[in-house]
C-alpha atoms as a PDB file:
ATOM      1  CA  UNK A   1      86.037  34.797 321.380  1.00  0.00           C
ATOM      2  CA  UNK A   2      83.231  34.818 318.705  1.00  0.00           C
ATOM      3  CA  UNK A   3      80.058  32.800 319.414  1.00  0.00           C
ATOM      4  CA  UNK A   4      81.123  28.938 319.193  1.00  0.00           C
ATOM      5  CA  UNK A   5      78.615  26.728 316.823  1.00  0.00           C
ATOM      6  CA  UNK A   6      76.939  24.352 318.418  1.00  0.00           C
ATOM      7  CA  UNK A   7      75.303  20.925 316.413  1.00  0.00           C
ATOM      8  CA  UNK A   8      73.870  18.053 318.696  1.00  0.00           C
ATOM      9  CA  UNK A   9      72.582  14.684 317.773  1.00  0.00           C
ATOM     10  CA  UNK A  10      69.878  13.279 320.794  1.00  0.00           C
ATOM     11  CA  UNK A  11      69.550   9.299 320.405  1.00  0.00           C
ATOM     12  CA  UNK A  12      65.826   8.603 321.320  1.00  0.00           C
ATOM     13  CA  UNK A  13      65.624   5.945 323.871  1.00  0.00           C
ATOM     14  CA  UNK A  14      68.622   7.060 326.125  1.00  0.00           C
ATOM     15  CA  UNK A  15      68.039  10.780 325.349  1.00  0.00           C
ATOM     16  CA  UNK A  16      71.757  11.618 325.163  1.00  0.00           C
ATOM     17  CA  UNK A  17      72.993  13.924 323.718  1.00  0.00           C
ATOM     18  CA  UNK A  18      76.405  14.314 321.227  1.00  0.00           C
ATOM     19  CA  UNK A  19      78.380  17.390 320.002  1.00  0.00           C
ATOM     20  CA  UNK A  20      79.937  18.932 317.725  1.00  0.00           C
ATOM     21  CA  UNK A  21      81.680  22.813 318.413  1.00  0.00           C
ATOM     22  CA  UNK A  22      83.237  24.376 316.281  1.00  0.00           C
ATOM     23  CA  UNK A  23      84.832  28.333 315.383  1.00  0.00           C
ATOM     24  CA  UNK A  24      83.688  29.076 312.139  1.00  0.00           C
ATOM     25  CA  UNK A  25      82.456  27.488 309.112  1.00  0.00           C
ATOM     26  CA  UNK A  26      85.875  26.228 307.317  1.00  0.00           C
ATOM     27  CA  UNK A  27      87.411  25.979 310.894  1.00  0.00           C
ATOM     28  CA  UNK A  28      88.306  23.885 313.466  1.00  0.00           C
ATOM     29  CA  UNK A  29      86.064  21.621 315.826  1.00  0.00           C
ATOM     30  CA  UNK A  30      85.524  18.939 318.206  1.00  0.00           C
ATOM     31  CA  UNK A  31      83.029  16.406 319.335  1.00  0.00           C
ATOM     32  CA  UNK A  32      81.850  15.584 322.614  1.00  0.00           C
ATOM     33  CA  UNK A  33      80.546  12.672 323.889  1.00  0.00           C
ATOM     34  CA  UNK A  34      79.492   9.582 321.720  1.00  0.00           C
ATOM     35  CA  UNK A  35      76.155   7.920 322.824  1.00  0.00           C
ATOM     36  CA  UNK A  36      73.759   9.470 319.935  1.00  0.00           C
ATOM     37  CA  UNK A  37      73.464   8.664 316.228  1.00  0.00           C
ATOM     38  CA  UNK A  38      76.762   9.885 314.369  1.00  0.00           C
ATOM     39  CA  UNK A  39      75.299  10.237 310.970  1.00  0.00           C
ATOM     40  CA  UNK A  40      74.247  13.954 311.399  1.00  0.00           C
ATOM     41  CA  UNK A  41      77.503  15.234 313.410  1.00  0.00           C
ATOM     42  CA  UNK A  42      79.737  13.741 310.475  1.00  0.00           C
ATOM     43  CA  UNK A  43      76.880  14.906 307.460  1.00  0.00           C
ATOM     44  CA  UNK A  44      77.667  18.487 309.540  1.00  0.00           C
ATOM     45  CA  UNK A  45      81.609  18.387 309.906  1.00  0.00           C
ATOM     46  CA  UNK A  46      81.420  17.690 305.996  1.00  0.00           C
ATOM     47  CA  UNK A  47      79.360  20.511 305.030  1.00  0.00           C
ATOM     48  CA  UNK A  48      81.074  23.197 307.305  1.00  0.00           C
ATOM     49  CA  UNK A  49      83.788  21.660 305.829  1.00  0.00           C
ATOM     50  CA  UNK A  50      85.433  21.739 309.544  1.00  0.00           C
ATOM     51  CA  UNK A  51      88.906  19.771 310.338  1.00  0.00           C
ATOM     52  CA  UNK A  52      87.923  18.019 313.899  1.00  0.00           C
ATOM     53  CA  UNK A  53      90.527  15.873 315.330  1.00  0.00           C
ATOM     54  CA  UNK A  54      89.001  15.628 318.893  1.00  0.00           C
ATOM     55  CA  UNK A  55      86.243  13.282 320.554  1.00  0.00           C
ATOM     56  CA  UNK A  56      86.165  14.568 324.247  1.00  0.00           C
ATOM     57  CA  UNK A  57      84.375  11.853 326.503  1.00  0.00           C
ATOM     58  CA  UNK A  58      82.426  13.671 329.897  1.00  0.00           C
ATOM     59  CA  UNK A  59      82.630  10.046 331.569  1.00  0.00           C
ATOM     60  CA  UNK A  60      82.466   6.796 330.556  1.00  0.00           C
ATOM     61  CA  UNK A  61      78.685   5.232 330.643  1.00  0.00           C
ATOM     62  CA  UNK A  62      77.477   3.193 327.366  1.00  0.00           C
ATOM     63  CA  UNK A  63      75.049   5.783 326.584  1.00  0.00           C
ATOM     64  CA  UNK A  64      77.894   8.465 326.170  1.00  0.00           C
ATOM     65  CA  UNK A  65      80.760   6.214 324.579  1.00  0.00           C
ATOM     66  CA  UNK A  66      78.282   3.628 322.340  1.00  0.00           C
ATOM     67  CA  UNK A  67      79.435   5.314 318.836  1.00  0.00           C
ATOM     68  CA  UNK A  68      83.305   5.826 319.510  1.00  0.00           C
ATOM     69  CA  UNK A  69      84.265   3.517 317.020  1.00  0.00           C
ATOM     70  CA  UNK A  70      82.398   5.093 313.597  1.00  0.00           C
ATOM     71  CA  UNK A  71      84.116   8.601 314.737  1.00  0.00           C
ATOM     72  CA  UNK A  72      87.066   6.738 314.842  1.00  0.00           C
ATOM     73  CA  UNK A  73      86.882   5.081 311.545  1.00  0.00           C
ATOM     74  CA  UNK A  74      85.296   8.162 309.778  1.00  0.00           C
ATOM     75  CA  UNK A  75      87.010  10.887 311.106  1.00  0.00           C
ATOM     76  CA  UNK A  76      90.111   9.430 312.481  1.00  0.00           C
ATOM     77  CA  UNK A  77      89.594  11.348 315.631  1.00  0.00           C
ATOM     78  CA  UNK A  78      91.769  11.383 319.073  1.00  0.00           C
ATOM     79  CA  UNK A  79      89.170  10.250 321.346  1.00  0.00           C
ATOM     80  CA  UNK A  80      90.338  11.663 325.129  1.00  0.00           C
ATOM     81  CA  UNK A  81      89.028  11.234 328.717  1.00  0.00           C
ATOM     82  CA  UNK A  82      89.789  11.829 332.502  1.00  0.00           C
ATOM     83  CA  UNK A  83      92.403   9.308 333.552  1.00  0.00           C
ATOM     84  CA  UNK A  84      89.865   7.585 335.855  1.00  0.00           C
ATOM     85  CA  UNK A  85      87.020   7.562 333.283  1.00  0.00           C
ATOM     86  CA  UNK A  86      89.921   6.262 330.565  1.00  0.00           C
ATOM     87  CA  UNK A  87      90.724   3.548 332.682  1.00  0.00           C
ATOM     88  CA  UNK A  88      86.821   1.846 331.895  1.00  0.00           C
ATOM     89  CA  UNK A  89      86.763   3.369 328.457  1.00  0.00           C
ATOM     90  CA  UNK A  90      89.002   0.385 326.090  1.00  0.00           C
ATOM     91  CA  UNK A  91      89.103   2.907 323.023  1.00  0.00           C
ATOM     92  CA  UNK A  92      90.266   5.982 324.423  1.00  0.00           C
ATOM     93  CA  UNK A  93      93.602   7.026 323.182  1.00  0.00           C
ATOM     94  CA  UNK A  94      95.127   9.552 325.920  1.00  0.00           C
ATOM     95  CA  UNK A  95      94.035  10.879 329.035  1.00  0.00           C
ATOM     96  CA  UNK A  96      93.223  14.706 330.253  1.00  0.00           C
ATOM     97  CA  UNK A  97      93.893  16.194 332.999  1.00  0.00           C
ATOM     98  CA  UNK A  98      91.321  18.773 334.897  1.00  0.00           C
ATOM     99  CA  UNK A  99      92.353  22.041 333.769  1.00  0.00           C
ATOM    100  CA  UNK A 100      94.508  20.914 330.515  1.00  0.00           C
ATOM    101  CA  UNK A 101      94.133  23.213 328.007  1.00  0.00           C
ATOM    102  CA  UNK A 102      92.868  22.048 324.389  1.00  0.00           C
ATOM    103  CA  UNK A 103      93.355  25.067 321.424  1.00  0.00           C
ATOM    104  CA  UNK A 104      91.381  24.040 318.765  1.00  0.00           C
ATOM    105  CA  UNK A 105      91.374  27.060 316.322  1.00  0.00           C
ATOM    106  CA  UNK A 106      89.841  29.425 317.968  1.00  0.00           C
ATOM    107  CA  UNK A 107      88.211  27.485 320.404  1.00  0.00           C
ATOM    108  CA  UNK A 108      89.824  26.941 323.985  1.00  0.00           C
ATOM    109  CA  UNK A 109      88.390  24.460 325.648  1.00  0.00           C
ATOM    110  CA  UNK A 110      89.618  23.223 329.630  1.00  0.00           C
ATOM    111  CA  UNK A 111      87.920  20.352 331.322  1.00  0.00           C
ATOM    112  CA  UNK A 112      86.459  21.192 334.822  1.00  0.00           C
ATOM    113  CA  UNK A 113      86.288  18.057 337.127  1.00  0.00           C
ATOM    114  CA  UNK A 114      82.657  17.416 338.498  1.00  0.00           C
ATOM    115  CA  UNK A 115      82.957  14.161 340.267  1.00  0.00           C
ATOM    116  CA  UNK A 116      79.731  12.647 341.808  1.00  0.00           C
ATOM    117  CA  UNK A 117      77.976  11.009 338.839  1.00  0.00           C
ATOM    118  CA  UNK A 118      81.438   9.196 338.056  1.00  0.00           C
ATOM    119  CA  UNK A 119      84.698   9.725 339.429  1.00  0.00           C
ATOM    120  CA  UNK A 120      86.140  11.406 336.593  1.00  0.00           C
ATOM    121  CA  UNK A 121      83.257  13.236 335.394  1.00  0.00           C
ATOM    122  CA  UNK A 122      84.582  16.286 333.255  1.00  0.00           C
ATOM    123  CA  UNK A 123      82.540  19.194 332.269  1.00  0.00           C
ATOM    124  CA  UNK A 124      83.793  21.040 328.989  1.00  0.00           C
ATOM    125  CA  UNK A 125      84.170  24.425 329.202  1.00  0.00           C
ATOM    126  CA  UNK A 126      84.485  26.304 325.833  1.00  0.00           C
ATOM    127  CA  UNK A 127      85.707  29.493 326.470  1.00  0.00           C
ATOM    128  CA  UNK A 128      83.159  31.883 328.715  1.00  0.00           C
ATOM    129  CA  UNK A 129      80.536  30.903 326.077  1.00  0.00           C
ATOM    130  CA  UNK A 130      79.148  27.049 326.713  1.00  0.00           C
ATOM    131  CA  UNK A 131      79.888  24.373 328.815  1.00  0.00           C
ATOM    132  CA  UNK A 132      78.988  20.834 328.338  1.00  0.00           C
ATOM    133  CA  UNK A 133      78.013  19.035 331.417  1.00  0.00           C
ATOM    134  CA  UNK A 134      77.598  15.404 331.146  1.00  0.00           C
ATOM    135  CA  UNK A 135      75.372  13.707 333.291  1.00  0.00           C
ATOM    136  CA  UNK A 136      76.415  16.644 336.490  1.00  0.00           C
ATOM    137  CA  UNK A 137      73.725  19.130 335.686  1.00  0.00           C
ATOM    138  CA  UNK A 138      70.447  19.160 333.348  1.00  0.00           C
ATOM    139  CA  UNK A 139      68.008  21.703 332.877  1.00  0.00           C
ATOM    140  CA  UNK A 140      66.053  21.653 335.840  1.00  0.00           C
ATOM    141  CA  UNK A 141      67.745  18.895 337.030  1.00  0.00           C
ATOM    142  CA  UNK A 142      71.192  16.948 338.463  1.00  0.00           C
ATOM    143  CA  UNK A 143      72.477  13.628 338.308  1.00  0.00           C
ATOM    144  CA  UNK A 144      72.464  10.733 340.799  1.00  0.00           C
ATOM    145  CA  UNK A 145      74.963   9.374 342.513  1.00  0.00           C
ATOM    146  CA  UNK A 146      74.257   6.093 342.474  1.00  0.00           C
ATOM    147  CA  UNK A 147      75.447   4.889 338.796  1.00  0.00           C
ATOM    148  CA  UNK A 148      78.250   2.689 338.192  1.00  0.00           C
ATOM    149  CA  UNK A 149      81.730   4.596 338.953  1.00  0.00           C
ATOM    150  CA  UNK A 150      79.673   7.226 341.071  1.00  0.00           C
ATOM    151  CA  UNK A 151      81.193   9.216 344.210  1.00  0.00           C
ATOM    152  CA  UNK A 152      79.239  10.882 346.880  1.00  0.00           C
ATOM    153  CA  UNK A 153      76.093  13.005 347.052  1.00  0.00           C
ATOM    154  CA  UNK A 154      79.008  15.729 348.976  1.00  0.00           C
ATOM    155  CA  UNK A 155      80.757  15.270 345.700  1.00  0.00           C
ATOM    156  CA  UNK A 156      77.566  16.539 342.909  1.00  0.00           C
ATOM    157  CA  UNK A 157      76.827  19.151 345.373  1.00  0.00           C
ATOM    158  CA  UNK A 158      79.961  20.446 345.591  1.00  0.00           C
ATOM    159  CA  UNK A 159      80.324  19.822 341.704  1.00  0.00           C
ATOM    160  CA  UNK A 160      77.394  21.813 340.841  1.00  0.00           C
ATOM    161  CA  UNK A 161      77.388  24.747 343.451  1.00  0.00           C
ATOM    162  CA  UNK A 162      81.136  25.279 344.033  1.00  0.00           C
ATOM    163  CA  UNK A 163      82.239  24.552 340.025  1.00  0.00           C
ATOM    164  CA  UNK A 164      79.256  25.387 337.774  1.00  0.00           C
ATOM    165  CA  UNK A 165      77.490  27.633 339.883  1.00  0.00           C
ATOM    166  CA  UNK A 166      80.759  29.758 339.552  1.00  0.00           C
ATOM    167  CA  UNK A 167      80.252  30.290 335.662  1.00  0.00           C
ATOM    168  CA  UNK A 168      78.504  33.528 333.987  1.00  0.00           C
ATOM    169  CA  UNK A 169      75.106  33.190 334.163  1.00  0.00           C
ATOM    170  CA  UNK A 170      75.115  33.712 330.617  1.00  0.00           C
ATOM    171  CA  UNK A 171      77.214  30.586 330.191  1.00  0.00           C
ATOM    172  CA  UNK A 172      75.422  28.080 327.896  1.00  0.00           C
ATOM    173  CA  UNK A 173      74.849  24.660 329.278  1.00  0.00           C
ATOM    174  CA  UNK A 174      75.030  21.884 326.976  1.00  0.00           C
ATOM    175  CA  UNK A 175      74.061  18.785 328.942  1.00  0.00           C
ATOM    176  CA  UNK A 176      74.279  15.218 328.514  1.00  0.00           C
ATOM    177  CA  UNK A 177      70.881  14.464 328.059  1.00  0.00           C
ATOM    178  CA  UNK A 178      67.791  16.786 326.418  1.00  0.00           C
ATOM    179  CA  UNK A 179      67.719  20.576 326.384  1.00  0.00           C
ATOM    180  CA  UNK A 180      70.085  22.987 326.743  1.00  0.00           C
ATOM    181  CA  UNK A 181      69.732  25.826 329.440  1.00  0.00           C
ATOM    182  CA  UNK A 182      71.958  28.800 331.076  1.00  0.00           C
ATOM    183  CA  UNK A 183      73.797  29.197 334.473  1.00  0.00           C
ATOM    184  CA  UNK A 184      71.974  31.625 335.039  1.00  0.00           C
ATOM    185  CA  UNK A 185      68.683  30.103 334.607  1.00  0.00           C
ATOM    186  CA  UNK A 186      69.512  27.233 336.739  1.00  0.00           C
ATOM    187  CA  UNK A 187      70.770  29.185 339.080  1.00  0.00           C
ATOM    188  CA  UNK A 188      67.232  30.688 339.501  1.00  0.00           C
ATOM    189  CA  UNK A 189      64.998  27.786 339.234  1.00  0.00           C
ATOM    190  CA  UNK A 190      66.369  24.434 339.041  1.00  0.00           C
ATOM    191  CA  UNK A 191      65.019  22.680 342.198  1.00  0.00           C
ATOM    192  CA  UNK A 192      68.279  21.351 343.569  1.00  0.00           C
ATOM    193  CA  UNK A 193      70.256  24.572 343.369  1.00  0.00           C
ATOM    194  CA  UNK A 194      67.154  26.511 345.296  1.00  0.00           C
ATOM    195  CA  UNK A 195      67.455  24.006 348.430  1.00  0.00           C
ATOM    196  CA  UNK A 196      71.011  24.366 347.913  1.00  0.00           C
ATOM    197  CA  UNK A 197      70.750  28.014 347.940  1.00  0.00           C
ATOM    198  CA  UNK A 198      68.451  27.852 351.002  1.00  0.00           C
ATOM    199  CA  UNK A 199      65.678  29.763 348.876  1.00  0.00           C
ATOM    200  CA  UNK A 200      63.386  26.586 349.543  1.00  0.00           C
ATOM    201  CA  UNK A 201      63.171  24.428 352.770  1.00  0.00           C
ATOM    202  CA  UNK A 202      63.849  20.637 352.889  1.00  0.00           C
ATOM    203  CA  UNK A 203      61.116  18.040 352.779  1.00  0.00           C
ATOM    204  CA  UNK A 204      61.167  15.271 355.818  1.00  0.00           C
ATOM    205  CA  UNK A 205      58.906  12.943 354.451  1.00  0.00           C
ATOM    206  CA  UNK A 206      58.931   9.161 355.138  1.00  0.00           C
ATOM    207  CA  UNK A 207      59.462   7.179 352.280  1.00  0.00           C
ATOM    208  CA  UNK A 208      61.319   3.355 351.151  1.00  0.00           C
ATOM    209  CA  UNK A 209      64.119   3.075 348.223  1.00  0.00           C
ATOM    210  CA  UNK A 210      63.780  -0.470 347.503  1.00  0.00           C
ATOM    211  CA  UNK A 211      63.861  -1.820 351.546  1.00  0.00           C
ATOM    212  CA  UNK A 212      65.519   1.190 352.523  1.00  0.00           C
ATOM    213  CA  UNK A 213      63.853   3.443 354.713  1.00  0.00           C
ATOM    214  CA  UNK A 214      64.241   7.187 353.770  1.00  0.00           C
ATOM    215  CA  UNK A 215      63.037  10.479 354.070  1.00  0.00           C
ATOM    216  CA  UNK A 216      62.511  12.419 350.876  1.00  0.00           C
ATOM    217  CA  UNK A 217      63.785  15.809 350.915  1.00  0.00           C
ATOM    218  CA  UNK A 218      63.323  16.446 347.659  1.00  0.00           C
ATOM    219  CA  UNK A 219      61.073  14.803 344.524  1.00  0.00           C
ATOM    220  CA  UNK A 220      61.794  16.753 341.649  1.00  0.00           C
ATOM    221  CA  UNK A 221      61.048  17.058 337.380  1.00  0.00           C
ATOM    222  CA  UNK A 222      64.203  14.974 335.711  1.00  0.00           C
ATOM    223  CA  UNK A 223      65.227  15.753 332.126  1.00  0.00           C
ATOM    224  CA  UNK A 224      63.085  12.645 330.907  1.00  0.00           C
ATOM    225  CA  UNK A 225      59.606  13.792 332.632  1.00  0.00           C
ATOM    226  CA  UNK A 226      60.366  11.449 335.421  1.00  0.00           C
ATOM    227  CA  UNK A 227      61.307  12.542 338.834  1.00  0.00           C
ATOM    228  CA  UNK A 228      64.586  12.661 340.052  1.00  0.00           C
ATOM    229  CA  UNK A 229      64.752  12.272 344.530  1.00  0.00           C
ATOM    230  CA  UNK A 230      67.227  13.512 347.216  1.00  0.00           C
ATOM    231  CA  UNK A 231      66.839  11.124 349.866  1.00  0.00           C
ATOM    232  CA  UNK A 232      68.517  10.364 353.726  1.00  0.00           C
ATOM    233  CA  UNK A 233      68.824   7.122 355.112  1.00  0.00           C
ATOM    234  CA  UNK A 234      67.342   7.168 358.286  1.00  0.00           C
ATOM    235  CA  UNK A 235      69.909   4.274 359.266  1.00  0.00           C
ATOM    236  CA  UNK A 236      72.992   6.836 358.746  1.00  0.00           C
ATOM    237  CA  UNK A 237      71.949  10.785 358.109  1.00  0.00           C
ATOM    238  CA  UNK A 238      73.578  10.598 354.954  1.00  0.00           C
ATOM    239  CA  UNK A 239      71.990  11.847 351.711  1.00  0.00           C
ATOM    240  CA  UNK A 240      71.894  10.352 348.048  1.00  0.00           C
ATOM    241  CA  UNK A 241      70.328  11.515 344.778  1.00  0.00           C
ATOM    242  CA  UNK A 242      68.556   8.017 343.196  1.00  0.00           C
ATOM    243  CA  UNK A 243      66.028   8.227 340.053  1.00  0.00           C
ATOM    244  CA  UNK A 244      62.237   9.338 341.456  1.00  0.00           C
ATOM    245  CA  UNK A 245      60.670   5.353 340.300  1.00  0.00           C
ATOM    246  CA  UNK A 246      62.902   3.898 343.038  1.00  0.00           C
ATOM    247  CA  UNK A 247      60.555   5.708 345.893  1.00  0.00           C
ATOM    248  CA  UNK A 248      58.138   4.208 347.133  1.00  0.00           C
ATOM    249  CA  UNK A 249      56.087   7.307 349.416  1.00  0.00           C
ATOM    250  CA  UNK A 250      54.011   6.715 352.058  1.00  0.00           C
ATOM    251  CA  UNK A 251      51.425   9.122 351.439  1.00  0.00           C
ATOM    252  CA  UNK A 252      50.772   7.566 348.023  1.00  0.00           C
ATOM    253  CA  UNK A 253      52.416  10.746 345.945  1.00  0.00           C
END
């Protein structure tokens, strides 16, 4: 398949990102996700002068669904989701199923399920060329698994290192939030996959989530120049992944 074209539109204060993909100028296209100013997508779908019939949802959080209604109106899209994610999303208008392929053109595009951040968390694959990830995997980063609809920690790991991990490493990742990044790369150096890979050891150090006590086996970068932080509960062994301002560390870091 020829290289896909990519256009994304970032909204500022949640830093999420929406798609457009598309085969060719004149072609055929989709969008993905829904959170981030519309104006630019549709300003692009006119002057590729691209038929796009397709708004494919990752999961169903406000900051990836908050603009369904102007593609709707504008476009007259088919807006589609997982069947768990459609269930909390009122305006989608069929479900997907994991694996279901979508010919679009010459795109070919199959959802792979990534649950851990939600349920029904879907990651777009587009061919062997790009994959959009939702809130799963960032560049240098992963989602938590403690947002509204989210699974298990078991579930993200699993997700990332038994789904995504599997790719190319030349496989584009589009994520749901900031920059885009490879398999490849991630595979290398994103902090989560290392510790994962066993290429770097686990931390053991005491710390509190809210009046939870915790050790912190991992603090690492997030995609918004926080810190994102693997933690087990000392009360049951297991593990979460929570954002890095809910620590509280006792050495003061």
């Amino acid at each position: 398949m020829r290289p896909v074209i990519v256009e994304r539109s970032m909204q500022a204060d949640w830093l999420s990102n929406s798609y457009l993909v598309a085969d060719e100028p004149g072609g055929h296209g989709v969008l993905i996700d829904a959170g981030a100013p519309p104006d630019d997508l549709i300003v692009a779908v006119e002057r590729q002068e691209l038929t796009v019939r397709h708004l494919l949802l990752t999961h169903h959080h406000a900051d990836h669904i908050a603009e369904i209604g102007v593609y709707r109106d504008r476009l007259g899209v088919e807006v589609l989701a997982h069947p768990v994610e459609a269930e909390r999303i009122p305006d989608v208008d069929r479900a997907i199923e994991p694996g279901e392929l979508l010919e679009v053109g010459a795109l070919r595009i199959d959802g792979l399920h990534t649950p851990g951040h939600t349920a029904g968390m879907l990651a777009f694959r587009v061919g062997d060329e790009a994959v959009f990830t939702g809130d799963t995997l960032f560049k240098g980063s992963v989602g938590g698994v403690r947002a509204p609809g989210s699974t298990t920690f078991e579930d993200i790991r699993a997700s990332i290192m038994d789904v995504l991990m599997k790719l190319p490493p030349e496989t584009r990742v589009h994520p749901g939030h900031t920059d885009p990044t490879t398999i490849g790369d991630e595979w290398e150096h994103n902090a989560f996959v290392r510790v994962w890979r066993g290429l770097d050891p686990e931390g053991d150090e005491p710390c509190t989530v809210g009046t939870e006590r915790a050790r912190l086996v991992l603090f690492a970068p997030d995609y918004d120049g926080g810190h994102k932080a693997w933690v087990r509960w000392e009360d049951s062994g297991r593990d979460d992944i929570v954002p890095g301002s809910m620590i509280e560390r006792e050495s003061g870091g």
